[in-house]
C-alpha atoms as a PDB file:
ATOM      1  CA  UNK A   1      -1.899 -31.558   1.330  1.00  0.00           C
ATOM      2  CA  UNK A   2      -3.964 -33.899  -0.401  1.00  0.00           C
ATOM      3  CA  UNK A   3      -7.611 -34.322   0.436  1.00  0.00           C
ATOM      4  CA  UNK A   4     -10.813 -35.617  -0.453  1.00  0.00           C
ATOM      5  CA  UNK A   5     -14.061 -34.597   0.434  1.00  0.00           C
ATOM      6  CA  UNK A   6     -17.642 -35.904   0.239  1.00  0.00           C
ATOM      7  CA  UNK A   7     -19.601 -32.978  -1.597  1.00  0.00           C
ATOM      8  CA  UNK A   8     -23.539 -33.443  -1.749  1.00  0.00           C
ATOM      9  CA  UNK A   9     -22.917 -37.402  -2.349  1.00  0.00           C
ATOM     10  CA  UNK A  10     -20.136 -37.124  -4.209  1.00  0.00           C
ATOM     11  CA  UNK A  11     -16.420 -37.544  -3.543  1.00  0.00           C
ATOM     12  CA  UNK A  12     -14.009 -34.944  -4.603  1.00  0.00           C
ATOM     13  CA  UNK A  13     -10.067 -35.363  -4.497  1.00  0.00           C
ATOM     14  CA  UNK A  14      -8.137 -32.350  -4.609  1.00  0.00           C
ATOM     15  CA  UNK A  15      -5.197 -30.064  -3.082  1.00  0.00           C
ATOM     16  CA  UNK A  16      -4.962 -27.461   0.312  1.00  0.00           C
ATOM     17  CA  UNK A  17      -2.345 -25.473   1.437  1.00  0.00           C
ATOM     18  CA  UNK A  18      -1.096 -26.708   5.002  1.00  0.00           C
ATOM     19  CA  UNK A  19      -2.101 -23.716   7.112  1.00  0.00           C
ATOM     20  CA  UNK A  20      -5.828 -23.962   6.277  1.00  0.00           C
ATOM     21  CA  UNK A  21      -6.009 -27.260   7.882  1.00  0.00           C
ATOM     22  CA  UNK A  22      -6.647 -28.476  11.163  1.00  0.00           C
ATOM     23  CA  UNK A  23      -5.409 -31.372  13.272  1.00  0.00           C
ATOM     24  CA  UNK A  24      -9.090 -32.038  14.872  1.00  0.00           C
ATOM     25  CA  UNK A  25      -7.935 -35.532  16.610  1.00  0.00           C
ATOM     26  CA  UNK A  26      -6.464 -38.751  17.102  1.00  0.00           C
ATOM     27  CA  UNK A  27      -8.190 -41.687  14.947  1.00  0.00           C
ATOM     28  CA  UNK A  28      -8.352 -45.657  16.341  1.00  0.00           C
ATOM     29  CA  UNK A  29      -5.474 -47.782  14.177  1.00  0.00           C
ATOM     30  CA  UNK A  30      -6.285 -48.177  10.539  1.00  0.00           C
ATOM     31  CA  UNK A  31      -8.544 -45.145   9.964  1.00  0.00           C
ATOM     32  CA  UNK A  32      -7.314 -41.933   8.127  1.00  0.00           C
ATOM     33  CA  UNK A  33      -7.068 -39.182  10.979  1.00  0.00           C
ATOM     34  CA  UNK A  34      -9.754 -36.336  10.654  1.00  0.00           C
ATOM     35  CA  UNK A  35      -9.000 -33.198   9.353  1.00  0.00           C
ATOM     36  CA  UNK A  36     -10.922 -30.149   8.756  1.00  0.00           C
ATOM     37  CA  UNK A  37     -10.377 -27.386   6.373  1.00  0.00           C
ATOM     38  CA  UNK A  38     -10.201 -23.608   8.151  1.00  0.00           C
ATOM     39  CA  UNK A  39     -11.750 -21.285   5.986  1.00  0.00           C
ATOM     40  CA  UNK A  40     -10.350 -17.735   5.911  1.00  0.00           C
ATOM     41  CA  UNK A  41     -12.252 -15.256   7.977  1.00  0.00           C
ATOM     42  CA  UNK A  42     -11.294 -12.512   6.243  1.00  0.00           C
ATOM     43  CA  UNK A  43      -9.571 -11.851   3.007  1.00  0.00           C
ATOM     44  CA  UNK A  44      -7.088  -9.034   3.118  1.00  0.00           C
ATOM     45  CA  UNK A  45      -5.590  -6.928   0.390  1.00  0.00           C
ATOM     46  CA  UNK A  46      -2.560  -4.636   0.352  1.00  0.00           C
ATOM     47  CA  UNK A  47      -1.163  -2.533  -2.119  1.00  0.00           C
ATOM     48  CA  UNK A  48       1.590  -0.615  -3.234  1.00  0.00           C
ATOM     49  CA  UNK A  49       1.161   2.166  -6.542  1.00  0.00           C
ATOM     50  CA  UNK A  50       4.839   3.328  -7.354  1.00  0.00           C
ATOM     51  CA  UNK A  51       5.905   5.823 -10.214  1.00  0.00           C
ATOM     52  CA  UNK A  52       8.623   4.909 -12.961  1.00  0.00           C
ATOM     53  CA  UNK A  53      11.726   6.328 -12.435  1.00  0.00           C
ATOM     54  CA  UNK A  54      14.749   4.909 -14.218  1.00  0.00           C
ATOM     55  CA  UNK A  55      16.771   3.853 -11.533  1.00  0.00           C
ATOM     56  CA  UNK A  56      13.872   2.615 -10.157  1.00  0.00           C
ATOM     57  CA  UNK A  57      14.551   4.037  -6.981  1.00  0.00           C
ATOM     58  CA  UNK A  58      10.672   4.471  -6.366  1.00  0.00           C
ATOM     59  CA  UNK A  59      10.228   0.840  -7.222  1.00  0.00           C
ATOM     60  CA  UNK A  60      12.572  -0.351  -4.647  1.00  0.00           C
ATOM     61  CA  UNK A  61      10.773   1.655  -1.639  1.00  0.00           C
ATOM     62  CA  UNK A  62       7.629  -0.188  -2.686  1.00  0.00           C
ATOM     63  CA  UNK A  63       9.808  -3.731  -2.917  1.00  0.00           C
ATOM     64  CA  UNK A  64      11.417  -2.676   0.599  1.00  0.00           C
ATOM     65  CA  UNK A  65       7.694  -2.283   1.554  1.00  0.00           C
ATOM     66  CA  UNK A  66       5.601  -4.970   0.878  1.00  0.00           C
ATOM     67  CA  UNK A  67       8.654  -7.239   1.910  1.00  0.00           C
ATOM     68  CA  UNK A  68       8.200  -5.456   4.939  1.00  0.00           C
ATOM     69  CA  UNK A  69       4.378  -5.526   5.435  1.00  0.00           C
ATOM     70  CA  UNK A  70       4.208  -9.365   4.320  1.00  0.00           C
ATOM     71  CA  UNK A  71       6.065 -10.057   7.679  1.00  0.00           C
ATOM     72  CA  UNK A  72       4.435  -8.225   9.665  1.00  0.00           C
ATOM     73  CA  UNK A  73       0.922  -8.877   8.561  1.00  0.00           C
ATOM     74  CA  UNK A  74       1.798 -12.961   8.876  1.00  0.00           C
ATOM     75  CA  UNK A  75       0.715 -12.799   4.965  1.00  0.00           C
ATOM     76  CA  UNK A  76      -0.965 -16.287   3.760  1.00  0.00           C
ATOM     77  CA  UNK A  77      -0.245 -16.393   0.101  1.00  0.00           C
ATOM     78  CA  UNK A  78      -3.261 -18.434  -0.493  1.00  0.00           C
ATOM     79  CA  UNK A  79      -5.356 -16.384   1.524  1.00  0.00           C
ATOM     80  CA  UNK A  80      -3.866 -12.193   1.363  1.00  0.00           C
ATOM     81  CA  UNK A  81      -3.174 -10.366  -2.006  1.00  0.00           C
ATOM     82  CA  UNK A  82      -0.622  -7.947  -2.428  1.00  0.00           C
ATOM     83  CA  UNK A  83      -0.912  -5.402  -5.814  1.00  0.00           C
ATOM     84  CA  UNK A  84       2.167  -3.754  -6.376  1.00  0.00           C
ATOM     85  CA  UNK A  85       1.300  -1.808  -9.997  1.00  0.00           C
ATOM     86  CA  UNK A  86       4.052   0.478 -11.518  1.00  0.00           C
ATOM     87  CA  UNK A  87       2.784   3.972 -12.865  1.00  0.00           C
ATOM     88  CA  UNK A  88       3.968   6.628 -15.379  1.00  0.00           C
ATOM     89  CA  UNK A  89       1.111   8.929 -16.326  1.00  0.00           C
ATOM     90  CA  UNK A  90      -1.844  10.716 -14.239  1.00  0.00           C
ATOM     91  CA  UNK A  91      -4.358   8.144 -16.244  1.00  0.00           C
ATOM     92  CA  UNK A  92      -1.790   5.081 -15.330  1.00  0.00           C
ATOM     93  CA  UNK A  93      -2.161   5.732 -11.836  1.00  0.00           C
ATOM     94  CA  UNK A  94      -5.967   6.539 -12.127  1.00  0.00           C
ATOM     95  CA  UNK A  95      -6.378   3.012 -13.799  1.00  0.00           C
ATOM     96  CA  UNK A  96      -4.233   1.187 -11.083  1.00  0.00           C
ATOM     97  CA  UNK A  97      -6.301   2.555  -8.122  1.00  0.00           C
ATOM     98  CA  UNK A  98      -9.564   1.091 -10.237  1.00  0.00           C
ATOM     99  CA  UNK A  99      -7.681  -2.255 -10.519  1.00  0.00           C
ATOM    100  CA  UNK A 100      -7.268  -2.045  -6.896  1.00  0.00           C
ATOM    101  CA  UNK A 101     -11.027  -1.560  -6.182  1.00  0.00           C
ATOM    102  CA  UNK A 102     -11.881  -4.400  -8.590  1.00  0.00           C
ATOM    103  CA  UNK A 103      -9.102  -6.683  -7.228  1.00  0.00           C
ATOM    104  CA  UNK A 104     -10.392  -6.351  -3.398  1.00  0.00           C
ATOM    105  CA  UNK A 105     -14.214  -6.279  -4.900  1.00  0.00           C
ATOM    106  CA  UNK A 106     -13.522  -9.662  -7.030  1.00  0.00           C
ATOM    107  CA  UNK A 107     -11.733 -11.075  -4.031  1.00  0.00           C
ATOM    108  CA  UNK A 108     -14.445  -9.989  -1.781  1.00  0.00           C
ATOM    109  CA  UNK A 109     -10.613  -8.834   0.121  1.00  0.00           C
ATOM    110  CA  UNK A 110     -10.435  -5.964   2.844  1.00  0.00           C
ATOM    111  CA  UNK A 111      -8.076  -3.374   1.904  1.00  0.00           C
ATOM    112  CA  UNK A 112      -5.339  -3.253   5.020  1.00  0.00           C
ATOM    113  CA  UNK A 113      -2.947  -0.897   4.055  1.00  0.00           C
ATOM    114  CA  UNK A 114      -1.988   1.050   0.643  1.00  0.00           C
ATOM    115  CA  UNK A 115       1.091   3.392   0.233  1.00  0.00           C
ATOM    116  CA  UNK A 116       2.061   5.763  -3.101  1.00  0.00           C
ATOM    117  CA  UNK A 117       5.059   6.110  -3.756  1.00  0.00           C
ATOM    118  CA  UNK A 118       4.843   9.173  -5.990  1.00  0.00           C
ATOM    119  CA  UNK A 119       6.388  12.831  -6.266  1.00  0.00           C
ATOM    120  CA  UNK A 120       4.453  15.529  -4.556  1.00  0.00           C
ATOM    121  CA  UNK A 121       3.926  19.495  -5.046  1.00  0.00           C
ATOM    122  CA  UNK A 122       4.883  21.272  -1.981  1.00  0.00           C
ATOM    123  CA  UNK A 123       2.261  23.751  -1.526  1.00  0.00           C
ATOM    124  CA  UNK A 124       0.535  26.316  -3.728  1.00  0.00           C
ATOM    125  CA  UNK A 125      -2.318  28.695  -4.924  1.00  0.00           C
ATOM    126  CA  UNK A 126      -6.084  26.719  -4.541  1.00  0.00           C
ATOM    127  CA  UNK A 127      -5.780  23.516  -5.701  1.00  0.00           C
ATOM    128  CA  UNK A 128      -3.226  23.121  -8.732  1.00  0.00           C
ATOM    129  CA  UNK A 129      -0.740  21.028  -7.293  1.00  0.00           C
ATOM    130  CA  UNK A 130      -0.946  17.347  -5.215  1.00  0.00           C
ATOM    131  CA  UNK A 131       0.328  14.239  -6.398  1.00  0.00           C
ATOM    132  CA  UNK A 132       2.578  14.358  -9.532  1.00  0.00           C
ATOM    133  CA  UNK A 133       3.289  12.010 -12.491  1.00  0.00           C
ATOM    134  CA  UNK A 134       4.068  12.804 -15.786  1.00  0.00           C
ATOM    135  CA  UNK A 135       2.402  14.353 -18.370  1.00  0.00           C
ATOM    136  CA  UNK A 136       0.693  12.984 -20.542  1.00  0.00           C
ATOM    137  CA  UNK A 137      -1.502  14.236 -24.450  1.00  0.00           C
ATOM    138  CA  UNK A 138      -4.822  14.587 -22.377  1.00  0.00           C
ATOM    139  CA  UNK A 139      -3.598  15.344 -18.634  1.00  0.00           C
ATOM    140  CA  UNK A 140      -1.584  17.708 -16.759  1.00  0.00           C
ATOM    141  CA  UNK A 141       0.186  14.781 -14.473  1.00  0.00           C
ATOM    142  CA  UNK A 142      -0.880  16.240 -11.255  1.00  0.00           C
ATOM    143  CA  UNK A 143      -3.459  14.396  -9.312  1.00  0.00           C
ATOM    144  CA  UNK A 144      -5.613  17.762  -7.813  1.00  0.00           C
ATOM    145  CA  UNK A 145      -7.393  18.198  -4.902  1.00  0.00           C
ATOM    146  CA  UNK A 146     -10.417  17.024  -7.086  1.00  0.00           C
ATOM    147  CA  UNK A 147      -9.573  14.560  -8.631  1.00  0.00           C
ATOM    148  CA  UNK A 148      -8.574  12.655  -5.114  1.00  0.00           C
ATOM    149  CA  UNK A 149     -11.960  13.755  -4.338  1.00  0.00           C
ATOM    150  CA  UNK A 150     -13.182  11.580  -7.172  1.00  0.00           C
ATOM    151  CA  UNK A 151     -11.439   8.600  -6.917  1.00  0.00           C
ATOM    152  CA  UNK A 152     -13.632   5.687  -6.637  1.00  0.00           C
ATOM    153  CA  UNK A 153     -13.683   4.426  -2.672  1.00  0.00           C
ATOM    154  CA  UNK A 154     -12.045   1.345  -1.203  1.00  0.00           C
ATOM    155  CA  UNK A 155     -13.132  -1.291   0.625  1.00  0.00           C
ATOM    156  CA  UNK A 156     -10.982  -0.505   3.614  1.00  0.00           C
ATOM    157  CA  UNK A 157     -10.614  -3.018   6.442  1.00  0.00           C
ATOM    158  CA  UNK A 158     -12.549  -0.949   9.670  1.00  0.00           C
ATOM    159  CA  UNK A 159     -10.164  -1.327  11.982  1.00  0.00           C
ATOM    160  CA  UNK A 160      -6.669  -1.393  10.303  1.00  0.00           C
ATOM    161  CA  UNK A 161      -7.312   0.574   7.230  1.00  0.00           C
ATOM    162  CA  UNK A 162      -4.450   2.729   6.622  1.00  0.00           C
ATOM    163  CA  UNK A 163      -2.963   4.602   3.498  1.00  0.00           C
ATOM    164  CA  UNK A 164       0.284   6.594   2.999  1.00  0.00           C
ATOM    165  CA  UNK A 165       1.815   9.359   0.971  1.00  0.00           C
ATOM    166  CA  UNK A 166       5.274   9.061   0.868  1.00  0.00           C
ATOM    167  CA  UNK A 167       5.336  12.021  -1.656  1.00  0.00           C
ATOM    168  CA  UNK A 168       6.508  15.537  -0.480  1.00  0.00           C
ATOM    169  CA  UNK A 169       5.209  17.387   2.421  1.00  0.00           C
ATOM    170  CA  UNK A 170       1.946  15.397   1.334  1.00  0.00           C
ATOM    171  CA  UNK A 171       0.507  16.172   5.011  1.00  0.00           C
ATOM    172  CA  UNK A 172       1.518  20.097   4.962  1.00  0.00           C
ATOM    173  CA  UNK A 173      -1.036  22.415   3.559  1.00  0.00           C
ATOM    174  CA  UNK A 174       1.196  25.542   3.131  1.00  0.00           C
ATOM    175  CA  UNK A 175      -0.490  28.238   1.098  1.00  0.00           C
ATOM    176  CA  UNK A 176      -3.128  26.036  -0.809  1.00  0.00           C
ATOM    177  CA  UNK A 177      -5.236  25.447   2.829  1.00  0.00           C
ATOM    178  CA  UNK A 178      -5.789  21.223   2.267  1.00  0.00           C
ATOM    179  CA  UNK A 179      -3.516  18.368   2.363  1.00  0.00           C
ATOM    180  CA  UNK A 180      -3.477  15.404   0.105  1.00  0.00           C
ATOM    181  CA  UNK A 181      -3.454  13.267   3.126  1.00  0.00           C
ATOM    182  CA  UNK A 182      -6.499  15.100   4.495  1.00  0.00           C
ATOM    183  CA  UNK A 183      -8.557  15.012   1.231  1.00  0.00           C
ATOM    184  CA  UNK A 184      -7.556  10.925   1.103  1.00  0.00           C
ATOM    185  CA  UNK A 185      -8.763  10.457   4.421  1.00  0.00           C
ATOM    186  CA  UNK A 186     -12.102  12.405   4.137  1.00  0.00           C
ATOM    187  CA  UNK A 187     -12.627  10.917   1.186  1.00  0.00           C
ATOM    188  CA  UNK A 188     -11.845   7.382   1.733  1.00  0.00           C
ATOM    189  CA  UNK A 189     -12.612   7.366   4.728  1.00  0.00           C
ATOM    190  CA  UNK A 190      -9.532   5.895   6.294  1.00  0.00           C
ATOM    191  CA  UNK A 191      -6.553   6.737   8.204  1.00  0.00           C
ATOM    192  CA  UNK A 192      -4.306   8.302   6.147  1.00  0.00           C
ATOM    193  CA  UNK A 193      -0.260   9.660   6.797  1.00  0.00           C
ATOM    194  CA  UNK A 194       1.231  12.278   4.741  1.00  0.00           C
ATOM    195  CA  UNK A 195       4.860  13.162   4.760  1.00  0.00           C
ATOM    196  CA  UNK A 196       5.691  16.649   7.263  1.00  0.00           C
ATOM    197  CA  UNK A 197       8.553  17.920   4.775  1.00  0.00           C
ATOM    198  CA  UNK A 198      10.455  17.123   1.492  1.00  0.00           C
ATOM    199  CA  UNK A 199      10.726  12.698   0.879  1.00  0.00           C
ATOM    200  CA  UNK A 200      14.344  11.381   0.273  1.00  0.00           C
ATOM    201  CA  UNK A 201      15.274   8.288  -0.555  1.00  0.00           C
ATOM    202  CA  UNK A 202      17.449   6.169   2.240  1.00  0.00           C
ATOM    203  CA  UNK A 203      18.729   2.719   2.759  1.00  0.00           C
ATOM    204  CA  UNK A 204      18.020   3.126   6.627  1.00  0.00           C
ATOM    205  CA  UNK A 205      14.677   3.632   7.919  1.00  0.00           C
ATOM    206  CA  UNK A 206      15.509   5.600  11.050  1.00  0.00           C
ATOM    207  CA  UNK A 207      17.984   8.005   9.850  1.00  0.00           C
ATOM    208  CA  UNK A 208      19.388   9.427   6.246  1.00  0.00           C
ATOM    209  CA  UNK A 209      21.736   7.548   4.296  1.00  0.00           C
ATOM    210  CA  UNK A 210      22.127   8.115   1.144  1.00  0.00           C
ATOM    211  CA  UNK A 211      21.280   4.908  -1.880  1.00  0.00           C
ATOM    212  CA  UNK A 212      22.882   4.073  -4.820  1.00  0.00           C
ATOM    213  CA  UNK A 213      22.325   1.841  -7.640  1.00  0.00           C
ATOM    214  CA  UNK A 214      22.945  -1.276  -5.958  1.00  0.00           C
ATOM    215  CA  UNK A 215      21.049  -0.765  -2.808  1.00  0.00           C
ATOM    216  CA  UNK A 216      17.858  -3.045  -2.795  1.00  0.00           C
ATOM    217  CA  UNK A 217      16.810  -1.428   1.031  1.00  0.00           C
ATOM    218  CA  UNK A 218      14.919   1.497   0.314  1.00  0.00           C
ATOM    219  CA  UNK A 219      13.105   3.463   2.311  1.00  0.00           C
ATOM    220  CA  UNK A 220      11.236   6.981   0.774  1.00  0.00           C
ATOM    221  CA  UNK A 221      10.607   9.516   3.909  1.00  0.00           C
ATOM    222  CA  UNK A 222      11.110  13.082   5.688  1.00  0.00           C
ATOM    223  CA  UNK A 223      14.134  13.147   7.005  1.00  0.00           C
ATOM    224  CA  UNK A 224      15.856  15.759   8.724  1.00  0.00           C
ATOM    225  CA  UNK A 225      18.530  17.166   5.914  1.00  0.00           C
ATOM    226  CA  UNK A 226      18.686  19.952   3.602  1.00  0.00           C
ATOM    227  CA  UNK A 227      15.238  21.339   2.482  1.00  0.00           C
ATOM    228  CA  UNK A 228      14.126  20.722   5.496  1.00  0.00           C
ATOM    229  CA  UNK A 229      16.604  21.738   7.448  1.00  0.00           C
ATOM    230  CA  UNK A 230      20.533  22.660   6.650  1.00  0.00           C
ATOM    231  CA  UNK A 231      21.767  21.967   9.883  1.00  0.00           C
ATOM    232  CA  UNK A 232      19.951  18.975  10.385  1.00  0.00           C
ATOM    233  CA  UNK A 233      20.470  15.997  11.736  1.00  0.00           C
ATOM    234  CA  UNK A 234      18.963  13.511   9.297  1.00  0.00           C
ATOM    235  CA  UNK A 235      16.684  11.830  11.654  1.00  0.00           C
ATOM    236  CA  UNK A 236      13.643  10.132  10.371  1.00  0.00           C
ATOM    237  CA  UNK A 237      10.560  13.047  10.779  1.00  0.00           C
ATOM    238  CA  UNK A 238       7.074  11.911  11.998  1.00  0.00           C
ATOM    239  CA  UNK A 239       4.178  11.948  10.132  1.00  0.00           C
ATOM    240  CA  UNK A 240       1.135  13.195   9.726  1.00  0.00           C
ATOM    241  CA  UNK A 241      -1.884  11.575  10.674  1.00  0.00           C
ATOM    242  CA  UNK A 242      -5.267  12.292   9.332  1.00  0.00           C
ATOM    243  CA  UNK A 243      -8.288  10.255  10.185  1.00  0.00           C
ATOM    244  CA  UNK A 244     -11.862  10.090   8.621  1.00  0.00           C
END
């Protein structure tokens, strides 16, 4: 819509998206109805952080997502921000999860929800195994138990802050005694859901069925199926829920 404004004496002609502004009321015959502008309460910020894979099967869970999340959220293009940044390498994903800090700090934006689409080591000895990328001349490509510890903190939203791993029995602690879901939560001091077995990939949500390379619905979760569990019936499995 276009408006103009009277700023400190001056007028100011300019542009603003329909749903921040406000029918206020009815004007006598001949004068320009009055309008208001609604200012955003609260700027919110989602993300999705998704590793390279050539058939991009990662990339289309995090695609499958956010379309997802921008319907359920009501998302306001000129009002929410969603960051979905492809990674390769332990330091690629290290950088993206600074971007997302300086995105939601810059936009002065509440993170709402985040999810990582990653691979994830099962379980293991102390603390050599969590979230895994590839290797690269100066890294090992697994994100440790310490180094989740040291990732810099988000600005989560208070009450709907929520992060998840869709990585590998990310909420099963096995032999190494933490969880990466856990040591996000703690850390971050948010709500945070780790898978409770292996991750496949699916084109339904509810129950296993195998993708392919044209399937553009993808969902990455436990399901009930081989690894965890021969027999099984390939329903969806819950997951774990960690909170600050």
């Amino acid at each position: 819509m276009r408006v103009r404004v009277s700023i400190q004496g001056k007028t100011r002609e300019g542009y603003v998206s329909r749903e921040l502004v406000e029918f206020v009321s009815a004007s006598p015959t001949g004068v320009a109805r009055k309008t208001t502008a609604v200012l955003p309460s609260k700027r919110r910020l989602f993300f999705a952080l998704y590793y390279r894979v050539k058939d991009h099967a990662f990339k289309r869970a995090a695609e499958t997502w956010e379309k997802e999340t921008r319907q359920a959220f009501g998302f306001v293009d000129t009002q929410d921000l969603f960051l979905s940044i492809e990674v390769f390498s332990e330091s690629e994903f290290k950088a993206a999860w600074n971007r997302v800090q300086t995105e939601s700090r810059a936009r002065s934006a509440k993170i709402v929800q985040g999810q990582i689409f990653s691979h994830a080591s099962k379980t293991g000895e102390g603390a050599q195994n969590g979230l895994e990328f590839k290797k690269d001349t100066s890294e090992d490509g697994t994100i440790k138990k310490n180094e989740i510890e040291s990732l810099a903190p988000l600005d989560w939203d208070s009450n709907q802050g929520y992060l998840i791993l869709s990585g590998c029995n990310s909420g099963l602690a096995g032999n190494r005694n933490w969880t990466p879901a856990e040591v996000f939560a703690r850390t971050q001091k948010v709500r945070t859901l780790g898978q409770s077995g292996y991750a496949y990939f699916s084109s339904s949500r509810d129950s296993y069925v195998e993708i392919d390379a044209s399937s553009d619905v993808v969902y990455l979760w436990a399901f009930k199926r081989r690894r965890n569990g021969w027999s099984g019936s390939g329903q969806k499995m819950e997951g774990v829920t960690f909170t600050p």
